[in-house]
Protein backbone atom coordinates (compact mmCIF):
# COMPACT_ATOMS: atom_id res chain seq x y z
CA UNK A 1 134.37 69.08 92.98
CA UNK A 2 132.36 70.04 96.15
CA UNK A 3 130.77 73.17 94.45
CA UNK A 4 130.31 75.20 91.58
CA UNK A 5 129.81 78.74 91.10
CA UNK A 6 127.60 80.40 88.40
CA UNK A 7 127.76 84.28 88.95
CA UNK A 8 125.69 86.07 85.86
CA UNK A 9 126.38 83.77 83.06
CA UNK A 10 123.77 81.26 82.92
CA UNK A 11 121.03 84.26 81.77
CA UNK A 12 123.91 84.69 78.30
CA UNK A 13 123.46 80.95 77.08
CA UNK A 14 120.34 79.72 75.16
CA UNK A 15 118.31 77.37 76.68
CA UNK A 16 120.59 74.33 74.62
CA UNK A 17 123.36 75.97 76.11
CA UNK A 18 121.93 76.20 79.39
CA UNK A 19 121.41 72.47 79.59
CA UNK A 20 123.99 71.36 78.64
CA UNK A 21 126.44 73.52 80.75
CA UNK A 22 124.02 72.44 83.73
CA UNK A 23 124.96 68.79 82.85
CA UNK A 24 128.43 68.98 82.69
CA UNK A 25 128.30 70.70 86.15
CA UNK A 26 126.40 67.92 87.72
CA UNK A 27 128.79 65.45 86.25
CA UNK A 28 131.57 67.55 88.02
CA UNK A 29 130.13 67.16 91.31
CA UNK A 30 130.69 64.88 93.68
CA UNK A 31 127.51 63.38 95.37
CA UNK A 32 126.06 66.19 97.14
CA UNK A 33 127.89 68.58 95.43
CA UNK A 34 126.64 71.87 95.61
CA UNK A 35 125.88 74.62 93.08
CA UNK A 36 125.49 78.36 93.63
CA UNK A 37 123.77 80.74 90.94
CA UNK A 38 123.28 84.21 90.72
CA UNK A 39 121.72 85.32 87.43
CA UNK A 40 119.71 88.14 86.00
CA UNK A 41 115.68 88.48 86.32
CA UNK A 42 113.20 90.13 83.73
CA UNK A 43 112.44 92.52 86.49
CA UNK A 44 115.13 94.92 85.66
CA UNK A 45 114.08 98.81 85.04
CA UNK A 46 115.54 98.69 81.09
CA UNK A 47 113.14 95.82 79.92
CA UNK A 48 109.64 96.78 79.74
CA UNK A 49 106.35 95.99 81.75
CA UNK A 50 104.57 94.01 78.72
CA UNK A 51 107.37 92.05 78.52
CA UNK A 52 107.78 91.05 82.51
CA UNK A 53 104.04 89.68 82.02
CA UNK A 54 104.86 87.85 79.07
CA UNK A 55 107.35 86.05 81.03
CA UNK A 56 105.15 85.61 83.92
CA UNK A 57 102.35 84.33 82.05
CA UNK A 58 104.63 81.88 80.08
CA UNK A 59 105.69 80.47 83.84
CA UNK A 60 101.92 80.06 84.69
CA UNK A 61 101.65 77.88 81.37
CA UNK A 62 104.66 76.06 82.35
CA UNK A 63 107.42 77.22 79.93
CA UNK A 64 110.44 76.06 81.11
CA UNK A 65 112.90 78.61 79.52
CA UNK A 66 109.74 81.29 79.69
CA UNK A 67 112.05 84.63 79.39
CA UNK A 68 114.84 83.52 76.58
CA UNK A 69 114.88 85.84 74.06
CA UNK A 70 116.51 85.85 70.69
CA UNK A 71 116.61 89.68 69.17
CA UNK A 72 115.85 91.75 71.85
CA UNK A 73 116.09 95.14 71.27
CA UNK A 74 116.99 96.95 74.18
CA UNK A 75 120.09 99.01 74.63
CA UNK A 76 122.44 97.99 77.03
CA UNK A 77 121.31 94.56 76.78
CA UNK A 78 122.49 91.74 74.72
CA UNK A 79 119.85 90.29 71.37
CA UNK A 80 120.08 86.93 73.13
CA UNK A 81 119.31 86.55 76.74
CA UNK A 82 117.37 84.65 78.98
CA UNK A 83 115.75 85.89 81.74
CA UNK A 84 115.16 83.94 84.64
CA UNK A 85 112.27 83.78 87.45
CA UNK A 86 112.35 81.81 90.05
CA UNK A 87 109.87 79.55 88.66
CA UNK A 88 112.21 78.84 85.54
CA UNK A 89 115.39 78.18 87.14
CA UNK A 90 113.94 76.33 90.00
CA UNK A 91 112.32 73.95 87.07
CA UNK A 92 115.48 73.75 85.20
CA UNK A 93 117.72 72.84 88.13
CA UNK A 94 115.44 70.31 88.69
CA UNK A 95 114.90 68.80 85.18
CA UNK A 96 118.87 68.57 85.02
CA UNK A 97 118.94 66.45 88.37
CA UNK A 98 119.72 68.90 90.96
CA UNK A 99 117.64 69.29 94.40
CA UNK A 100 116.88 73.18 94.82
CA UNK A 101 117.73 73.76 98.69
CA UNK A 102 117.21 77.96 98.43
CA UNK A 103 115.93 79.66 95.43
CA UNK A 104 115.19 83.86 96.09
CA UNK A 105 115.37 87.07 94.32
CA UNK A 106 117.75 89.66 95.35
CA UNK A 107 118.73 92.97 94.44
CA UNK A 108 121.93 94.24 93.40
CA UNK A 109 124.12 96.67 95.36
CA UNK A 110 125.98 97.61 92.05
CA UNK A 111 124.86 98.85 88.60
CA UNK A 112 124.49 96.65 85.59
CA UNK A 113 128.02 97.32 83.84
CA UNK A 114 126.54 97.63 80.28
CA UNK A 115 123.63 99.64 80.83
CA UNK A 116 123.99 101.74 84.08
CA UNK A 117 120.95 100.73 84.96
CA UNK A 118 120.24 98.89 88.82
CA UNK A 119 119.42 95.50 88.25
CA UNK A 120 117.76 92.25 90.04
CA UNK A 121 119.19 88.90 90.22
CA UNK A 122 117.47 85.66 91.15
CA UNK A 123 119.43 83.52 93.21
CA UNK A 124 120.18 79.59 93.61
CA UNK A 125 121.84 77.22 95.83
CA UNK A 126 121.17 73.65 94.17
CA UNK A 127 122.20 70.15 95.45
CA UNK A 128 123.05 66.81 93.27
CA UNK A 129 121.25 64.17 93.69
């Protein structure tokens, strides 16, 4: 394939999951191929400010998957999820074998179908190499 599309999925898998998917993506590929991912950030109005700085602090101490959580308890938001900074994706792309050509955060136009609530997304376009 020339490219792949990841829209808001890759933040629902754990971190084994994640991997793993990432893999079988690259395999896909064709040299160069390209992949695009949109997924959801910790810096959301529903999860709360000690727990943005957790994640943040985990990415200074070089945590790869530094926002998964298992048993979150926040309504409108799955137990399992993993949060993702631009640090952590741009780290994972990269320990999978992909060349990160754009990495940014961006906010969404449209509210966060299980919660209401307006959400950001951080945002990837990823090469193999």
């Amino acid at each position: 394939y020339d490219c792949a599309l990841l829209n808001k999925v890759l933040h629902l898998l754990s971190p084994v999951e994640c991997i793993d998917g990432l893999l079988n993506i690259k395999y896909a590929l064709k040299e160069d191929g390209k992949l695009f991912i949109k997924c959801i950030t910790p810096f959301i109005k529903l999860v709360p400010d000690h727990f943005k700085y957790d994640v943040i602090a985990k990415d200074i101490r070089d945590e790869m998957f530094s926002g998964y959580v298992d048993g979150l308890k926040i309504p409108g938001l799955p137990d399992k999820i993993n949060f993702f900074t631009i640090y952590s994706l741009g780290t994972l792309l990269t320990s999978v074998g992909f060349k990160v050509e754009e990495i940014k955060y961006i906010e969404a136009k449209e509210k966060c179908m299980q919660s209401g609530s307006e959400s950001e997304y951080v945002m990837a376009i990823a090469r193999k190499v």
